[in-house]
N, C-alpha and C. Protein backbone atom coordinates (compact mmCIF):
# COMPACT_ATOMS: atom_id res chain seq x y z
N UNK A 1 207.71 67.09 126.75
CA UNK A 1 208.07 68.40 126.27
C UNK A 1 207.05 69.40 126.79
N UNK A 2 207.52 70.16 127.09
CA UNK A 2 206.67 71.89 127.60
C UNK A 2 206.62 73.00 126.82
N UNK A 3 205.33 73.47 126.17
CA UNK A 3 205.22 74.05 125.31
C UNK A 3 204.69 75.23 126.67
N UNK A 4 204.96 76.18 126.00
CA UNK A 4 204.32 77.73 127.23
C UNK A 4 203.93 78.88 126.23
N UNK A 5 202.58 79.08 125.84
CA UNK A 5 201.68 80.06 125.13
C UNK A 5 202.90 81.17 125.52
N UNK A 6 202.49 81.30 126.69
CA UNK A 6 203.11 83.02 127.39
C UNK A 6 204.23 83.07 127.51
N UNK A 7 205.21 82.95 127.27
CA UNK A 7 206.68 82.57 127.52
C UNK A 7 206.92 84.35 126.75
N UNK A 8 206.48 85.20 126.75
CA UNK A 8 206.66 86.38 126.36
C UNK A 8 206.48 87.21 127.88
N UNK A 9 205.29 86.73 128.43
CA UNK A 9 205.01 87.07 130.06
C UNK A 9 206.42 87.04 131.25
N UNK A 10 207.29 87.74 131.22
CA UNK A 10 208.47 87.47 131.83
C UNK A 10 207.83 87.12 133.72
N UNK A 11 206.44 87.50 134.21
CA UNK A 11 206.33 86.91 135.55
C UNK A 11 205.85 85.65 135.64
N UNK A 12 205.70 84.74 134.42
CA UNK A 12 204.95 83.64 133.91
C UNK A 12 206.06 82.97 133.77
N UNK A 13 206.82 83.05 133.26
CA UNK A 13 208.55 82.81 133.14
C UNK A 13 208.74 82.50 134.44
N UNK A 14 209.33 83.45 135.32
CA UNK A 14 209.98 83.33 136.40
C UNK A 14 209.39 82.23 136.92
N UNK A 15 207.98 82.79 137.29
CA UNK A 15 207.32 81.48 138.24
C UNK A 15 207.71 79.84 137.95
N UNK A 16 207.94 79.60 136.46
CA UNK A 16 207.99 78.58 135.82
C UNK A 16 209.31 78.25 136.36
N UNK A 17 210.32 79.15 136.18
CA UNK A 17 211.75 78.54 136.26
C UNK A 17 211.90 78.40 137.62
N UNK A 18 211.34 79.08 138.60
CA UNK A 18 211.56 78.97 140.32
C UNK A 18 210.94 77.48 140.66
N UNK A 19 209.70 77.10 140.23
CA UNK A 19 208.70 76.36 140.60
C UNK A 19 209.35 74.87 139.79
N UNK A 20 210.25 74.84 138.69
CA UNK A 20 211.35 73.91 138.29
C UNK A 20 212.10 73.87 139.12
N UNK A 21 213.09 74.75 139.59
CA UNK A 21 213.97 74.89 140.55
C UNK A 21 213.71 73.95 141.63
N UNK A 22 212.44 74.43 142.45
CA UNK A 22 212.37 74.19 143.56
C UNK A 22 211.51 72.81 143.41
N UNK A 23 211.28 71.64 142.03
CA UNK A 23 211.17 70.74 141.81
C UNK A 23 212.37 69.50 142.07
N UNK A 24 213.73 70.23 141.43
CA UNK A 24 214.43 69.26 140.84
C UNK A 24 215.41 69.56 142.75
N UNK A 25 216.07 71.02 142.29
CA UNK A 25 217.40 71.04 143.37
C UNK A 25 217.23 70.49 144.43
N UNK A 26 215.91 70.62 145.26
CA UNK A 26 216.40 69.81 146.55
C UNK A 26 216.53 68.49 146.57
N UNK A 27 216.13 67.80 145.40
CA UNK A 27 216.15 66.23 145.39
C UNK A 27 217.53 65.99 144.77
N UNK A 28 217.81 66.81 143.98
CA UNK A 28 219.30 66.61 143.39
C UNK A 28 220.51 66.71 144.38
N UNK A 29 220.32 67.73 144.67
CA UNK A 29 221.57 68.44 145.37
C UNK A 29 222.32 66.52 146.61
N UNK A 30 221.37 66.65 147.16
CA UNK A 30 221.84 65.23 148.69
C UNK A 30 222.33 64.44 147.95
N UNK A 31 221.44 63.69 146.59
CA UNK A 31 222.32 62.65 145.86
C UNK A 31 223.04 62.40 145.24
N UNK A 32 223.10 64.09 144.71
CA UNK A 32 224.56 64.76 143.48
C UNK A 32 225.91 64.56 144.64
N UNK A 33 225.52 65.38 145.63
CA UNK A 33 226.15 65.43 146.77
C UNK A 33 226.70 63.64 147.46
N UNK A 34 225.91 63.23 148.13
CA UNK A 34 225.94 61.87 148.01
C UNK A 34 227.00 60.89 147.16
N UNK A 35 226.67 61.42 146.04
CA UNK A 35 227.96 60.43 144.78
C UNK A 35 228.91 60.70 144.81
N UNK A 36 229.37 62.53 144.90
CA UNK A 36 230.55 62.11 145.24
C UNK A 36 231.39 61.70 146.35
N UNK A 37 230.74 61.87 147.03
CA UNK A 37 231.45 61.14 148.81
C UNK A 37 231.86 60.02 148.23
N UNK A 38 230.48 59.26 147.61
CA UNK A 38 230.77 57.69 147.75
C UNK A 38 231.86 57.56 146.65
N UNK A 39 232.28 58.39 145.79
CA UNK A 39 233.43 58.47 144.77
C UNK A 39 234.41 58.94 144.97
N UNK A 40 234.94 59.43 146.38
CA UNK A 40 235.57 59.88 146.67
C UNK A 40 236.35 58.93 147.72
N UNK A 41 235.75 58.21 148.94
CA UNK A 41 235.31 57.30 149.03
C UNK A 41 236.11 56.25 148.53
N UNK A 42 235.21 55.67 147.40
CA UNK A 42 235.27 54.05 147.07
C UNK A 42 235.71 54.50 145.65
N UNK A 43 236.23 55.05 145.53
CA UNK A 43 236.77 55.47 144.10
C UNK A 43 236.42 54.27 142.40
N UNK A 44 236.94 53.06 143.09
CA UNK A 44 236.36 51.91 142.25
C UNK A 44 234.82 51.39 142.47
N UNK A 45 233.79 52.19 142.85
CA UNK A 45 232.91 52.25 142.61
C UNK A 45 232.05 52.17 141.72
N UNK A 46 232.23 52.94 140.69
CA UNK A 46 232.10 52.88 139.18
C UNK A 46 232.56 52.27 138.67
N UNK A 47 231.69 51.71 137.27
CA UNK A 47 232.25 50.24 136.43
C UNK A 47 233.59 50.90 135.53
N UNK A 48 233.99 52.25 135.78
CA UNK A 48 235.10 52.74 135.17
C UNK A 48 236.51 52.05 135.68
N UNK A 49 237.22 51.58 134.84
CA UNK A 49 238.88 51.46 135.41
C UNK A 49 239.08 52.16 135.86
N UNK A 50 239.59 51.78 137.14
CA UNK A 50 240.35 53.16 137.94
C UNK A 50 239.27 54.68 138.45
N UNK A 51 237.96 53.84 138.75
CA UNK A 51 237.36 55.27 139.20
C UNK A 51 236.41 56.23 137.54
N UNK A 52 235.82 57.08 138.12
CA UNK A 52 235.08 57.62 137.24
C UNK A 52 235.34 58.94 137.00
N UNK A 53 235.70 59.43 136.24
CA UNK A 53 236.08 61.26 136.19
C UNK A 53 234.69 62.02 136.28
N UNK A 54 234.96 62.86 136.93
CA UNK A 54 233.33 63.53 137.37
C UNK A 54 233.93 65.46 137.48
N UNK A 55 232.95 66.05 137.38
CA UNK A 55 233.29 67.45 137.59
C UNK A 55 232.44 67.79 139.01
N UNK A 56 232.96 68.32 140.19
CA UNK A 56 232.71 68.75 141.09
C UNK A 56 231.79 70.21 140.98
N UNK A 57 232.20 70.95 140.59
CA UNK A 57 231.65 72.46 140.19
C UNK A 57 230.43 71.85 139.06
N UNK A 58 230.42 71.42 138.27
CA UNK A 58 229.53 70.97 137.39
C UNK A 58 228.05 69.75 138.07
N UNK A 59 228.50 69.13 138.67
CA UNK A 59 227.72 68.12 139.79
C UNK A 59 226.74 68.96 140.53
N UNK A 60 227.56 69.89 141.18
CA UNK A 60 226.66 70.79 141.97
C UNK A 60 225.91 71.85 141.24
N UNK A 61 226.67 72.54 140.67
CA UNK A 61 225.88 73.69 140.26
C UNK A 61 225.19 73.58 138.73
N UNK A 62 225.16 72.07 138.28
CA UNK A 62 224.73 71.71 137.25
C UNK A 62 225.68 73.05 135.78
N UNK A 63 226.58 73.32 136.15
CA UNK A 63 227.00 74.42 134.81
C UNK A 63 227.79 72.59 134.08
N UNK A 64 227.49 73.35 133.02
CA UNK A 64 228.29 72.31 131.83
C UNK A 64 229.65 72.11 131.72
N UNK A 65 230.34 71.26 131.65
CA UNK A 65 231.83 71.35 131.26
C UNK A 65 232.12 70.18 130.43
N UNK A 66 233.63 69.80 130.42
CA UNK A 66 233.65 68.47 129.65
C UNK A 66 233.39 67.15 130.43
N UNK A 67 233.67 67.65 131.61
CA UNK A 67 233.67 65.89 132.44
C UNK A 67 231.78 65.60 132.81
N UNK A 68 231.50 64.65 133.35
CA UNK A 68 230.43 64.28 133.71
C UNK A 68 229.81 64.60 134.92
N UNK A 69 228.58 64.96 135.18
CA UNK A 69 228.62 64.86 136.48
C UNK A 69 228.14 63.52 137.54
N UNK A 70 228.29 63.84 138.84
CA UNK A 70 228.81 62.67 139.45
C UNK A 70 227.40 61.87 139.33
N UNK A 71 226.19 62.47 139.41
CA UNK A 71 225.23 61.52 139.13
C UNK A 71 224.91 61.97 137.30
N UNK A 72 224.81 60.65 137.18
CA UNK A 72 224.75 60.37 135.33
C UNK A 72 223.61 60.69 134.75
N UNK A 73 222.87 60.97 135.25
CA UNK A 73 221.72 61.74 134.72
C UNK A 73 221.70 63.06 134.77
N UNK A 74 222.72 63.71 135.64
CA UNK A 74 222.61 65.12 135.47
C UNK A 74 222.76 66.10 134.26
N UNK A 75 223.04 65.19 133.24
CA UNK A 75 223.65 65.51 131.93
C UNK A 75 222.23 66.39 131.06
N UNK A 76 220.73 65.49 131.50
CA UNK A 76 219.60 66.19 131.12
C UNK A 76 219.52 67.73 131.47
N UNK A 77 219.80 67.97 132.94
CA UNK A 77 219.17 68.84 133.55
C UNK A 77 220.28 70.14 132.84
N UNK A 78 221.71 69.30 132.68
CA UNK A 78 221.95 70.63 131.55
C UNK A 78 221.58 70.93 130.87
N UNK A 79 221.09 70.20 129.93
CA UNK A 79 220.43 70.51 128.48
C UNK A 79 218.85 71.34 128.83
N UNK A 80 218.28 70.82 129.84
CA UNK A 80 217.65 71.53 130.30
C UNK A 80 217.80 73.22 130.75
N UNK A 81 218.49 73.42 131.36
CA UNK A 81 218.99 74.67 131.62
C UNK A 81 219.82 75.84 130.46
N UNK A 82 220.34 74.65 129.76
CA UNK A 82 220.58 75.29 128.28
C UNK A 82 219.49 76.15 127.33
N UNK A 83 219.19 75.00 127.54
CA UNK A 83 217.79 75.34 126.75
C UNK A 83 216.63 76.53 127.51
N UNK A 84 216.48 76.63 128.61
CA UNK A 84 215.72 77.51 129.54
C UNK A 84 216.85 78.42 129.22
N UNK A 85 217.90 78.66 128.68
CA UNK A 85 218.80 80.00 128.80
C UNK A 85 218.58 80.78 127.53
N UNK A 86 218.17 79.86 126.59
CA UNK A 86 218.46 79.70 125.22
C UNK A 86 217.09 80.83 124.89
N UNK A 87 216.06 79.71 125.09
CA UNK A 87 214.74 80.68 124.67
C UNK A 87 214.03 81.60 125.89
N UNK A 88 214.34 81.19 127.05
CA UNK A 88 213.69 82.25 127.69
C UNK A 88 214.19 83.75 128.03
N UNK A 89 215.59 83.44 128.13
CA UNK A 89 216.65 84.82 128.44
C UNK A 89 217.28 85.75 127.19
């Protein structure tokens, strides 16, 4: 968990959320990217019957919806971003 004294400092902010950004997206994006080829692909890939329901728009741009995204951990980085919407904005 990340506690931030200054989180009132809106250039203390930014830096924080860019310097996250430019932590997670470029490692995400190839293998978010990546899954779904291979799900697109090999559809029975996933231990799902018949394939795995995944959200395309949600995968990439990490926004929330009901389906999953294509890599299964991306589910944090919403809540993450939720939450960075929640108290910082």
């Amino acid at each position: 968990m990340h506690i931030n004294q200054n989180n009132n400092n809106p250039k203390i902010m930014s830096l924080y959320i860019k310097k996250r950004f430019l932590r997670i997206y470029p490692i995400y994006w190839p293998i978010g990217v990546g899954m779904i080829i291979l799900y697109i692909l090999f559809p029975n890939l996933s231990a799902v019957n018949g394939g795995r329901d995944y959200s395309i728009i949600s995968s990439i741009f990490l926004i929330p919806s009901n389906l999953p995204t294509a890599l299964s951990v991306g589910w944090t980085l919403h809540v993450e971003l939720l939450s960075m919407r929640k108290f910082y904005f």
